[in-house]
N, C-alpha and C. Protein backbone atom coordinates (compact mmCIF):
# COMPACT_ATOMS: atom_id res chain seq x y z
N UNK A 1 -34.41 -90.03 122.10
CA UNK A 1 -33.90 -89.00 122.96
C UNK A 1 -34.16 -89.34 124.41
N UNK A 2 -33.38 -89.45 124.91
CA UNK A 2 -33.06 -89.36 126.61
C UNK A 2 -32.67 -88.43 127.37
N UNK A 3 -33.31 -87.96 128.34
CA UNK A 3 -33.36 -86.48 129.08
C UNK A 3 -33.64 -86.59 130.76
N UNK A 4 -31.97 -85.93 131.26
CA UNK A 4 -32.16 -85.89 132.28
C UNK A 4 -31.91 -84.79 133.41
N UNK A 5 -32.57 -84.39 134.02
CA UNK A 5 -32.77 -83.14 135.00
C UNK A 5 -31.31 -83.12 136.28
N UNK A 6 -30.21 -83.56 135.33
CA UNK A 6 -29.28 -83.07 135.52
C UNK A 6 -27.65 -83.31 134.54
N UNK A 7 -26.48 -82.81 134.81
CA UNK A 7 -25.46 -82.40 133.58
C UNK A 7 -24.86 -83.23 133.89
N UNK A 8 -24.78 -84.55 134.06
CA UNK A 8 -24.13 -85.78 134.23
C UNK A 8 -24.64 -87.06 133.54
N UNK A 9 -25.89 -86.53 132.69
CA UNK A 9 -26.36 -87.66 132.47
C UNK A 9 -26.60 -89.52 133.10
N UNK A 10 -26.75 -88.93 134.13
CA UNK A 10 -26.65 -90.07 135.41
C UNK A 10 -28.28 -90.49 136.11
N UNK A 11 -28.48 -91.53 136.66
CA UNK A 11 -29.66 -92.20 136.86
C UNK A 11 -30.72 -92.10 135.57
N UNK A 12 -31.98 -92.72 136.05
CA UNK A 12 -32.96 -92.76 135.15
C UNK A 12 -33.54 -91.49 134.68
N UNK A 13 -33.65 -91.77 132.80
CA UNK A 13 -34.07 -90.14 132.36
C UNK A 13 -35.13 -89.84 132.60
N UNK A 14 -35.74 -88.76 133.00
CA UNK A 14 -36.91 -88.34 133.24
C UNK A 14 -37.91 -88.00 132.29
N UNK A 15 -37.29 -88.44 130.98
CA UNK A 15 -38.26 -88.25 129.80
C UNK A 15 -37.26 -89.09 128.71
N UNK A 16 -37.96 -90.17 127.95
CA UNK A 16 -37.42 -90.60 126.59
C UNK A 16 -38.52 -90.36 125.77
N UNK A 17 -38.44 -89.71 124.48
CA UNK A 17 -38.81 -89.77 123.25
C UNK A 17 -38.48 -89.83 122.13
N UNK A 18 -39.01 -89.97 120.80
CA UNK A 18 -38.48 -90.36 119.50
C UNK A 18 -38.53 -88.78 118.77
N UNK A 19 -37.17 -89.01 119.12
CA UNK A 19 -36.58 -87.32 118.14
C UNK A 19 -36.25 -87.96 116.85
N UNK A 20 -36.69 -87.47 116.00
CA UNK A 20 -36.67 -87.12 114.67
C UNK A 20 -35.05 -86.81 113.80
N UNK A 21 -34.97 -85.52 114.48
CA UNK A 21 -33.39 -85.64 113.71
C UNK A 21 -32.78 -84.14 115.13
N UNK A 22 -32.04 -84.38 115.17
CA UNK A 22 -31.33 -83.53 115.99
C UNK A 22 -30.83 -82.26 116.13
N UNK A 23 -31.87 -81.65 115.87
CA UNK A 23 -31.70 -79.94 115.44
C UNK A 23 -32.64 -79.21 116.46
N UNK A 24 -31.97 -79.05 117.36
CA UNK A 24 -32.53 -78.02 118.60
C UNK A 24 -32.07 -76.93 119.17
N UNK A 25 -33.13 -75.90 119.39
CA UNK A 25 -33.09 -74.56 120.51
C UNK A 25 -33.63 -74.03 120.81
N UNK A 26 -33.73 -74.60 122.28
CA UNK A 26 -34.44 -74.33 123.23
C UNK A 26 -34.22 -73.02 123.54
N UNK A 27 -33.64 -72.11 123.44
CA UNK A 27 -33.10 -70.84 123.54
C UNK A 27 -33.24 -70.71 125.09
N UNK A 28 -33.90 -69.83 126.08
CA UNK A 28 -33.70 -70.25 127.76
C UNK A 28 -34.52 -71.27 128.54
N UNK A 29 -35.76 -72.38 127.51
CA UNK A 29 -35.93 -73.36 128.00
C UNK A 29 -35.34 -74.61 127.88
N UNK A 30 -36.12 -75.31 128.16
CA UNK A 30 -36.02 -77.40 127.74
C UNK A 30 -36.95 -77.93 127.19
N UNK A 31 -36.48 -78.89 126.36
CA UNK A 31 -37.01 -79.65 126.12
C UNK A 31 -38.71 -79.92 126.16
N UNK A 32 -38.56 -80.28 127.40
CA UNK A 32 -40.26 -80.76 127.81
C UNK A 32 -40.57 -80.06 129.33
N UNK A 33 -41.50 -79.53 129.45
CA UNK A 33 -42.32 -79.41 130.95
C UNK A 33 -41.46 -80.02 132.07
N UNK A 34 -41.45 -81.11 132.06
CA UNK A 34 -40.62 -82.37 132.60
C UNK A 34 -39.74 -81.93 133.04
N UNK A 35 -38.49 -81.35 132.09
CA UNK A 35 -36.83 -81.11 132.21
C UNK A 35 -36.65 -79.73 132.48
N UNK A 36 -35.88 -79.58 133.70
CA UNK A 36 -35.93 -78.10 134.34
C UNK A 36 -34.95 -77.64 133.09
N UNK A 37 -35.15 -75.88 133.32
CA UNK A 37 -34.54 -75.07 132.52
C UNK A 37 -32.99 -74.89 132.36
N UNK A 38 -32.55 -75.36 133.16
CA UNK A 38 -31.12 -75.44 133.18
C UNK A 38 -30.34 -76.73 134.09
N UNK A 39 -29.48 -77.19 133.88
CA UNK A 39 -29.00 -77.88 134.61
C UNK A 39 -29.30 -79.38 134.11
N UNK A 40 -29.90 -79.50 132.92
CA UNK A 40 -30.35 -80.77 132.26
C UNK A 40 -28.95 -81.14 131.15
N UNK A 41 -29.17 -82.39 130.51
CA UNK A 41 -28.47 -83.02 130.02
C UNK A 41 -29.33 -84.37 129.20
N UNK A 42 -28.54 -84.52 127.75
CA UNK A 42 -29.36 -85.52 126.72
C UNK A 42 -28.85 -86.24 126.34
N UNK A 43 -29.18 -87.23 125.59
CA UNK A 43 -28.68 -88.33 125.06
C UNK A 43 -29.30 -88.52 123.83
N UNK A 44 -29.11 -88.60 122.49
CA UNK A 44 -29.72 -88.42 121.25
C UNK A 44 -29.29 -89.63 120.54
N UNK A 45 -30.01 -91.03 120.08
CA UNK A 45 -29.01 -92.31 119.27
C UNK A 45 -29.82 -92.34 118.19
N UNK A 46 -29.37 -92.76 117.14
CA UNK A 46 -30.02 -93.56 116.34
C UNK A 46 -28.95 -93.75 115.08
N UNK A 47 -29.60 -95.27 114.84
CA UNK A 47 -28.82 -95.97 113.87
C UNK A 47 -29.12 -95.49 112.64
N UNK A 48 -28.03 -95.14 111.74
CA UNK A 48 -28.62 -94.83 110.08
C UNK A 48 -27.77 -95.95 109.57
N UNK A 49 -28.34 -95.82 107.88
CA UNK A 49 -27.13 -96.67 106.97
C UNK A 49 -26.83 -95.38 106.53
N UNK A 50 -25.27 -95.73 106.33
CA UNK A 50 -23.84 -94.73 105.54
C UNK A 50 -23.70 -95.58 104.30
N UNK A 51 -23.29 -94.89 103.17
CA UNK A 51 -22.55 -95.23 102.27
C UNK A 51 -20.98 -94.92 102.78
N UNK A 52 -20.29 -96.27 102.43
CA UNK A 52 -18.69 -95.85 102.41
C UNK A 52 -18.17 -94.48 101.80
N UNK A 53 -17.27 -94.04 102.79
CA UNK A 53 -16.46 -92.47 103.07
C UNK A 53 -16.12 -92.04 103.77
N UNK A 54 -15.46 -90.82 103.73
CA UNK A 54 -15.30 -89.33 104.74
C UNK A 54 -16.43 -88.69 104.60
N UNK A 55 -16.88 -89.01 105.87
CA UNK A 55 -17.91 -87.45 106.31
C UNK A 55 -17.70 -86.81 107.20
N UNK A 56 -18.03 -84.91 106.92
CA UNK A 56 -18.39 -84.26 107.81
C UNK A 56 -18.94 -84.18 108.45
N UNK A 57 -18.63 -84.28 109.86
CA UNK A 57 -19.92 -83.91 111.11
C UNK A 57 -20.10 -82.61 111.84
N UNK A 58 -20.75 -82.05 111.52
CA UNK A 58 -20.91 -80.80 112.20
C UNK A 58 -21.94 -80.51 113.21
N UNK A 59 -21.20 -80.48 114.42
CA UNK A 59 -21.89 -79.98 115.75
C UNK A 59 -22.23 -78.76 116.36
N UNK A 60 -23.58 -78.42 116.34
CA UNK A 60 -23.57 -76.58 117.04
C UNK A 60 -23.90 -77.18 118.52
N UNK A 61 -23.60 -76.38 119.39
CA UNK A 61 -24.12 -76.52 121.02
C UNK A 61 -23.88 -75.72 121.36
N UNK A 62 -24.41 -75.28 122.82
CA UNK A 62 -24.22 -74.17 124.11
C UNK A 62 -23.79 -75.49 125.02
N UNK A 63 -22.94 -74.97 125.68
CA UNK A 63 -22.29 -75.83 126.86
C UNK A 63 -21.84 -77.44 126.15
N UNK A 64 -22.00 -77.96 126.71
CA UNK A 64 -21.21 -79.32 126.40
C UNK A 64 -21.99 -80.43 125.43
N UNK A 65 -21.01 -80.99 124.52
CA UNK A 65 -21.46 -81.72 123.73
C UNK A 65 -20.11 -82.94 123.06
N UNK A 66 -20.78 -84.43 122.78
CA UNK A 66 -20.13 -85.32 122.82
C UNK A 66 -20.72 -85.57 121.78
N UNK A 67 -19.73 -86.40 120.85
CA UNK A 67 -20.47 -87.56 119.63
C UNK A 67 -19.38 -89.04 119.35
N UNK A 68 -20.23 -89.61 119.57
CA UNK A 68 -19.63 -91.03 119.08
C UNK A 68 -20.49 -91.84 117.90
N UNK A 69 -19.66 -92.62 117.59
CA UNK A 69 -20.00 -93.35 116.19
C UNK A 69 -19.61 -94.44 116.58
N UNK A 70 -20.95 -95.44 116.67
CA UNK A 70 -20.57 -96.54 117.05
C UNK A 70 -19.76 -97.47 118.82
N UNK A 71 -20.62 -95.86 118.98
CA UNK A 71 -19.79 -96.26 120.45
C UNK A 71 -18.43 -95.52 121.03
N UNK A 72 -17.79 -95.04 119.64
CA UNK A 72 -16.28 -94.53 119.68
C UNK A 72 -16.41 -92.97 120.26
N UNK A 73 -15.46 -92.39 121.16
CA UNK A 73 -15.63 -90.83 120.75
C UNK A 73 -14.90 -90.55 119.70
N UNK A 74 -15.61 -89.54 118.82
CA UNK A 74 -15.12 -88.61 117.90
C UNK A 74 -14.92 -87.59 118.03
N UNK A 75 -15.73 -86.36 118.88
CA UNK A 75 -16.07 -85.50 119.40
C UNK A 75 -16.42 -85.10 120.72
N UNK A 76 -15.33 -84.02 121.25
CA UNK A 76 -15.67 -83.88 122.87
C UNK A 76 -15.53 -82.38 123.03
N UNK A 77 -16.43 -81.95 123.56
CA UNK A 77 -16.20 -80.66 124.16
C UNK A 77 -17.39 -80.10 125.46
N UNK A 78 -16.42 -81.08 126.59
CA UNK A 78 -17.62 -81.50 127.61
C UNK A 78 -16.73 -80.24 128.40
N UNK A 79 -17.49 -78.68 128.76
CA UNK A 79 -17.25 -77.55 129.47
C UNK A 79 -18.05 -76.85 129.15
N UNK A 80 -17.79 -75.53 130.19
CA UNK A 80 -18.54 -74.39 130.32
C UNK A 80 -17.92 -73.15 130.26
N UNK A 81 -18.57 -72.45 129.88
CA UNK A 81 -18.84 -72.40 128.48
C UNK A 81 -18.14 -72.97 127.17
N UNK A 82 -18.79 -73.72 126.26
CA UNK A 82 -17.41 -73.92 124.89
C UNK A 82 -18.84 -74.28 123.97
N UNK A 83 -19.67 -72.77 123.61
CA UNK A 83 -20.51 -72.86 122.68
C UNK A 83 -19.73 -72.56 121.07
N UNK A 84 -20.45 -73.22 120.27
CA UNK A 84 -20.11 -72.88 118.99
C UNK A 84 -20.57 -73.71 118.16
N UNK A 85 -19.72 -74.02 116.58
CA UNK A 85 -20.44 -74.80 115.75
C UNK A 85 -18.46 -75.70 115.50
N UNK A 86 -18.84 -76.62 115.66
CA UNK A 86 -17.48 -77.71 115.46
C UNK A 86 -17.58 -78.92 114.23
N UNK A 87 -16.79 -79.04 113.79
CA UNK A 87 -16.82 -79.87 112.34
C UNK A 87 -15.67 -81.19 113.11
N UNK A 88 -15.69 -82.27 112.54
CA UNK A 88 -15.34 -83.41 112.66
C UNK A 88 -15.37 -84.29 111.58
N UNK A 89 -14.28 -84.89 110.50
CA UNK A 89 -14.47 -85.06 109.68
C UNK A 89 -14.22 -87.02 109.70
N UNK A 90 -14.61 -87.33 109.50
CA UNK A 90 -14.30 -89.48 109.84
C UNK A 90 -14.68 -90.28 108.93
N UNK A 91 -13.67 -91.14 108.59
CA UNK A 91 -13.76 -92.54 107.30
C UNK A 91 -14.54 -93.12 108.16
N UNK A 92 -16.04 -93.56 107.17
CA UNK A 92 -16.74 -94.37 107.65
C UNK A 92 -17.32 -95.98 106.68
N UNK A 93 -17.18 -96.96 107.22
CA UNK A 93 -18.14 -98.32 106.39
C UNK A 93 -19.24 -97.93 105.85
N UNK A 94 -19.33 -98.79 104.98
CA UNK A 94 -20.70 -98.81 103.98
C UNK A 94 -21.64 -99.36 104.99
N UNK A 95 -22.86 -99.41 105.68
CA UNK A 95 -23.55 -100.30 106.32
C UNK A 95 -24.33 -99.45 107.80
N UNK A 96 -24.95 -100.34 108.51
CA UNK A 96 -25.62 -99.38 109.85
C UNK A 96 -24.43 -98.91 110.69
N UNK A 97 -24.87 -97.13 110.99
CA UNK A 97 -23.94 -97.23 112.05
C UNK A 97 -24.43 -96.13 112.97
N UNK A 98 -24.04 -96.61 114.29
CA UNK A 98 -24.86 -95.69 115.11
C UNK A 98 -24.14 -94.74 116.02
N UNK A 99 -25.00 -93.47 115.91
CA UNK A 99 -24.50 -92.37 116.26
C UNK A 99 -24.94 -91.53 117.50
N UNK A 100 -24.33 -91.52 118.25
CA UNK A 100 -24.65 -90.57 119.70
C UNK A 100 -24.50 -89.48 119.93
N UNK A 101 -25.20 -88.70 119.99
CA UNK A 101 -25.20 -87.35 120.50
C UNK A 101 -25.32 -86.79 121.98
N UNK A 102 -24.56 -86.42 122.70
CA UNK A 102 -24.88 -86.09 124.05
C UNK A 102 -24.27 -85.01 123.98
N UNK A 103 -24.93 -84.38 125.79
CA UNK A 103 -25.20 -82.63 125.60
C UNK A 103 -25.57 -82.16 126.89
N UNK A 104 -24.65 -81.32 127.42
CA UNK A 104 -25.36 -80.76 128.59
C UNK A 104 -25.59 -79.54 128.59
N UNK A 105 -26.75 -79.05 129.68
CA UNK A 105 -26.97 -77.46 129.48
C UNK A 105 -26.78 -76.99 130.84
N UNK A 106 -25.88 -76.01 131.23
CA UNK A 106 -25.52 -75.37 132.59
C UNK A 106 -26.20 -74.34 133.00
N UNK A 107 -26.52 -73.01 132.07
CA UNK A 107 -27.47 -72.27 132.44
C UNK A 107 -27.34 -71.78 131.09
N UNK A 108 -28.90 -70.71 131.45
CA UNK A 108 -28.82 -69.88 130.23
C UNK A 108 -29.18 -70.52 128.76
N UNK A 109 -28.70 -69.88 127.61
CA UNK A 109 -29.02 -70.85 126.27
C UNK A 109 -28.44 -72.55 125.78
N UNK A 110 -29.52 -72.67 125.08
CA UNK A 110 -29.77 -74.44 125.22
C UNK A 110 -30.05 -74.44 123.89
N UNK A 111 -28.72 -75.64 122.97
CA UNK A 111 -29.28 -75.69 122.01
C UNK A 111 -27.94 -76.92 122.02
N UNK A 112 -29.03 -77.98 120.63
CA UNK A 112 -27.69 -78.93 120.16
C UNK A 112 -28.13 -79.36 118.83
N UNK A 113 -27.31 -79.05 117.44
CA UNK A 113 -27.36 -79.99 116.56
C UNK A 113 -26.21 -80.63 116.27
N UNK A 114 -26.94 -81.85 115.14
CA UNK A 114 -25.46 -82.26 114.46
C UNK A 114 -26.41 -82.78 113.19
N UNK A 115 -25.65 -82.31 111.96
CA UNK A 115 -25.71 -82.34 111.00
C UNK A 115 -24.84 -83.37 109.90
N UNK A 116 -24.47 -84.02 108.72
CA UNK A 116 -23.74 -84.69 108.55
C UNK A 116 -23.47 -84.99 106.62
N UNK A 117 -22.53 -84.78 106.41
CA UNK A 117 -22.82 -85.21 104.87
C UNK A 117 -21.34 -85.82 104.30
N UNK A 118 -21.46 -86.52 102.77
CA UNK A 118 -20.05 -86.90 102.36
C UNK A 118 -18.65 -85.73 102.26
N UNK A 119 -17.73 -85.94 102.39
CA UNK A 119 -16.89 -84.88 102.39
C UNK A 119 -15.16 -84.86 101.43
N UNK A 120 -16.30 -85.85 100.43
CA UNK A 120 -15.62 -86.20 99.38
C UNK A 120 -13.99 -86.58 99.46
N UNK A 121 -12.94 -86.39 99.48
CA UNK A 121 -11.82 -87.32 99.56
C UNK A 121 -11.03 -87.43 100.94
N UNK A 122 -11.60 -86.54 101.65
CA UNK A 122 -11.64 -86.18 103.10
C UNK A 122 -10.83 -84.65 103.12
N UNK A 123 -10.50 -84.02 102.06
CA UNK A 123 -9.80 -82.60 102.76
C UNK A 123 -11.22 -81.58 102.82
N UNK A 124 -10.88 -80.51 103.28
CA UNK A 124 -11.97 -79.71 103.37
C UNK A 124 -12.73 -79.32 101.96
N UNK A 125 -13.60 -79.45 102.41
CA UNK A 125 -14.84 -78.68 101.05
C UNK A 125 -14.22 -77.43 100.80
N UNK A 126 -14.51 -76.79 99.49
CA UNK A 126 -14.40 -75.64 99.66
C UNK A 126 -15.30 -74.97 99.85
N UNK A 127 -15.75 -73.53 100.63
CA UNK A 127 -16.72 -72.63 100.38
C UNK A 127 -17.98 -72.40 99.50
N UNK A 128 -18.84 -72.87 98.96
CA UNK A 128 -20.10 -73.00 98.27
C UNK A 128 -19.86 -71.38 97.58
N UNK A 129 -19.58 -71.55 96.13
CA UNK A 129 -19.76 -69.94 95.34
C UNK A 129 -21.02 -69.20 95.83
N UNK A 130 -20.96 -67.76 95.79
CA UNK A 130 -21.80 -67.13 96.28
C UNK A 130 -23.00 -67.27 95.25
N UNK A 131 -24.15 -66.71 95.83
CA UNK A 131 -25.54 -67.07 94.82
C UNK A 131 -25.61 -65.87 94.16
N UNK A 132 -25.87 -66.36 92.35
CA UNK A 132 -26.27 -65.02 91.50
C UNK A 132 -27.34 -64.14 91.47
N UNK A 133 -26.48 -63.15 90.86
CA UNK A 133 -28.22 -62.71 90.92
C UNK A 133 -29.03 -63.40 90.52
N UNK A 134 -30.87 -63.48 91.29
CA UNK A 134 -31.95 -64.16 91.14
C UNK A 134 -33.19 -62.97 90.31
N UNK A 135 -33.10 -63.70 89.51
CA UNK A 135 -34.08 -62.91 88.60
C UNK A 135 -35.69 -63.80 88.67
N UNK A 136 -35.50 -65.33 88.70
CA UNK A 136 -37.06 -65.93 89.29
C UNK A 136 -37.24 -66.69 90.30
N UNK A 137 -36.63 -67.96 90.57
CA UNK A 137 -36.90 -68.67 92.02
C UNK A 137 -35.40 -68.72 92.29
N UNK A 138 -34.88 -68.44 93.55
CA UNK A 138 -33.66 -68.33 94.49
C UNK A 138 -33.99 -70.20 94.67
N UNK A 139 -33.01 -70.49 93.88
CA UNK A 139 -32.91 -72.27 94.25
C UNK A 139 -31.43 -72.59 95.36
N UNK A 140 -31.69 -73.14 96.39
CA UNK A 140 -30.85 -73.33 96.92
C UNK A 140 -30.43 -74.73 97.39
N UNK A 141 -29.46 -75.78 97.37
CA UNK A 141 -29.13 -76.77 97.37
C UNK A 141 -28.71 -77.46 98.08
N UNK A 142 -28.99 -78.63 99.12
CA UNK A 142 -27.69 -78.83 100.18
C UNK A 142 -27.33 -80.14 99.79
N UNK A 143 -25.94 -80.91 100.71
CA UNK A 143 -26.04 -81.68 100.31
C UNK A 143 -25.88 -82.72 101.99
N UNK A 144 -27.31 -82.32 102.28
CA UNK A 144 -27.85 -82.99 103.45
C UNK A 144 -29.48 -83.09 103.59
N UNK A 145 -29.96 -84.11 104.10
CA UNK A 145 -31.26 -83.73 104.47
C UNK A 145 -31.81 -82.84 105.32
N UNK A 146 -31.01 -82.77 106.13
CA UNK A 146 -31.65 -81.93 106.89
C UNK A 146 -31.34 -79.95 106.68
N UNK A 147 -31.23 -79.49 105.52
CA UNK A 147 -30.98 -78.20 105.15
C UNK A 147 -30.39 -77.23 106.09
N UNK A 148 -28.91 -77.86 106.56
CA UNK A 148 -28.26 -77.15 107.45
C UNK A 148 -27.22 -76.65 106.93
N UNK A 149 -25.92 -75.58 107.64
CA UNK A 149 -25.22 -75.58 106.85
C UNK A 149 -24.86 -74.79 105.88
N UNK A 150 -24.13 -74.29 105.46
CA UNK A 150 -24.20 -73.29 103.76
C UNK A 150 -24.71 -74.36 102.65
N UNK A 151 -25.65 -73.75 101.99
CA UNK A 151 -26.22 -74.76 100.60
C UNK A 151 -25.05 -75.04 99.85
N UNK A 152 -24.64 -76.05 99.36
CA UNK A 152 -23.85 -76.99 98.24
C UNK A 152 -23.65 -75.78 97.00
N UNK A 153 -24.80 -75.57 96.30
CA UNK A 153 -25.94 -74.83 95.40
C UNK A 153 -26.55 -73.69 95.41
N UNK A 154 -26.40 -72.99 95.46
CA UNK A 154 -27.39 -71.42 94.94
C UNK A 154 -27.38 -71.27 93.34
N UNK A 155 -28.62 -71.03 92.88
CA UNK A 155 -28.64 -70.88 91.43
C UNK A 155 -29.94 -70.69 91.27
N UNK A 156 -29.72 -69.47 90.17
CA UNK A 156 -31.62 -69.07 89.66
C UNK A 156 -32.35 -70.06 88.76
N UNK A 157 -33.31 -70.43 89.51
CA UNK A 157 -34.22 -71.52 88.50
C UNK A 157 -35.21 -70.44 88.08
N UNK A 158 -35.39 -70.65 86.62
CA UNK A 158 -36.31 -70.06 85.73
C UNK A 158 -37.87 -70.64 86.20
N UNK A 159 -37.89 -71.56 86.91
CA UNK A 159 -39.51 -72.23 86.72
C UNK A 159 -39.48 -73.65 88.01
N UNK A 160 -40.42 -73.68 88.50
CA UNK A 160 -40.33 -74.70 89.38
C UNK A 160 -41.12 -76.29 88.54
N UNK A 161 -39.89 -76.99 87.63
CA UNK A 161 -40.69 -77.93 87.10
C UNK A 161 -39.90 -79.16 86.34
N UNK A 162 -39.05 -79.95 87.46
CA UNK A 162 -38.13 -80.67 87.98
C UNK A 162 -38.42 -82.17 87.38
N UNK A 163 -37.25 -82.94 87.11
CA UNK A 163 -37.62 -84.34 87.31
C UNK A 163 -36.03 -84.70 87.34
N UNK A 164 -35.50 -84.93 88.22
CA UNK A 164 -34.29 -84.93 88.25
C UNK A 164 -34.32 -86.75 88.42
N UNK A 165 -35.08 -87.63 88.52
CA UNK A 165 -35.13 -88.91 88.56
C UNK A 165 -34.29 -89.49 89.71
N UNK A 166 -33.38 -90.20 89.11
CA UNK A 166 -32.29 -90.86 89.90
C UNK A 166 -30.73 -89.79 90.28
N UNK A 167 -31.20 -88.89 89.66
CA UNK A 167 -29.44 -87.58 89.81
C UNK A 167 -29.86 -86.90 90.16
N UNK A 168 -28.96 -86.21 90.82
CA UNK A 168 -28.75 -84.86 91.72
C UNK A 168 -29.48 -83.38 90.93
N UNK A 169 -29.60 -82.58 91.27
CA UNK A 169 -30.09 -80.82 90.79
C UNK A 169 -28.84 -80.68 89.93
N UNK A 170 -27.69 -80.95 89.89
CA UNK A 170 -26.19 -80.62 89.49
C UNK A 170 -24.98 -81.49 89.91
C-alpha cells in the first residue's frame, strides 16, 4: 500500500505498507496519523496466482476508484462523488497476475474494497437462495477468501465437525 496526502496520487507517498488484503473504512479518517483526513489518495498492488477464467471483481469505494490487472484498466470511476459497490467481470490466464487498486478520498467518508472470485462461464451468478430456517449452527459459505459479498451458501449445520479434505462444503 502506497499513500499519499493528496488525490492525484503524485510525488513521493508519504507512507508505504504491507496491506494484507484490501478491505477498508476509514469512515471520516485515514489510513495512518501520517495521511490527512481528506484529500488523500492510494495505491494498493499485489501479485496473486489465478486459475484460468471469468472472474468477478467487485469494487466498493467513496469517491474515486481505479483497477487494473496487469497494468490494464478494467475499472474506472475516477469522480466526485461516484460512491458505491461496482462489479467487473474479466477472462483471466492461469498464472501470476497483478492487480492494482487505486483510490482517492475528497472529503468526508473513506473507504475502498475489492473483492474477487470465479464467475463461472462469465454470465452473471445468480442470487445465492435465501438461508433456511436455522435450527443449530447458521453455516454460511463464500466463495472467496476474504468473506465478502452475499455467501455462495447458507445452510443449517447440525454440528460443527467437518473434514471436507480436498472439496468444497457443497
Amino acid at each position: 500500500g502506497e499513500y499519499w496526502n493528496n488525490e492525484t496520487l503524485s510525488g513521493v507517498p508519504a507512507l508505504c505498507r504491507d496491506d494484507l488484503a484490501p478491505d477498508f473504512d476509514w469512515v471520516l479518517g485515514s489510513p495512518d496519523p501520517v495521511i490527512q483526513d481528506n484529500h488523500f489518495s492510494a495505491r494498493l498492488t499485489r501479485t496473486l496466482d489465478f486459475e484460468a477464467g471469468v472472474y468477478r471483481f467487485v469494487i466498493g469505494h467513496d469517491d474515486g476508484a481505479r483497477l487494473f490487472l496487469d497494468g490494464r484498466l478494467i475499472f474506472e470511476q475516477w469522480c466526485n462523488p461516484c460512491r458505491g459497490t461496482d462489479t467487473v467481470l474479466w477472462p483471466i490466464t492461469a498464472g501470476p497476475h497483478t492487480r492494482t487498486l487505486e483510490m482517492y478520498d475528497a472529503f468526508g467518508l473513506a473507504n475502498i474494497s475489492l473483492s474477487w472470485y470465479p464467475a463461472g462461464n462469465g454470465t452473471p451468478t445468480p442470487p445465492p437462495a435465501p438461508c433456511p430456517p436455522i435450527s443449530g449452527w447458521k453455516g454460511e459459505y463464500w466463495n472467496n477468501e476474504t468473506l465478502t459479498g452475499p455467501p455462495a451458501l447458507c445452510r443449517d449445520d447440525v454440528e460443527l465437525n467437518f473434514a471436507w479434505g480436498i472439496y468444497s462444503p457443497d
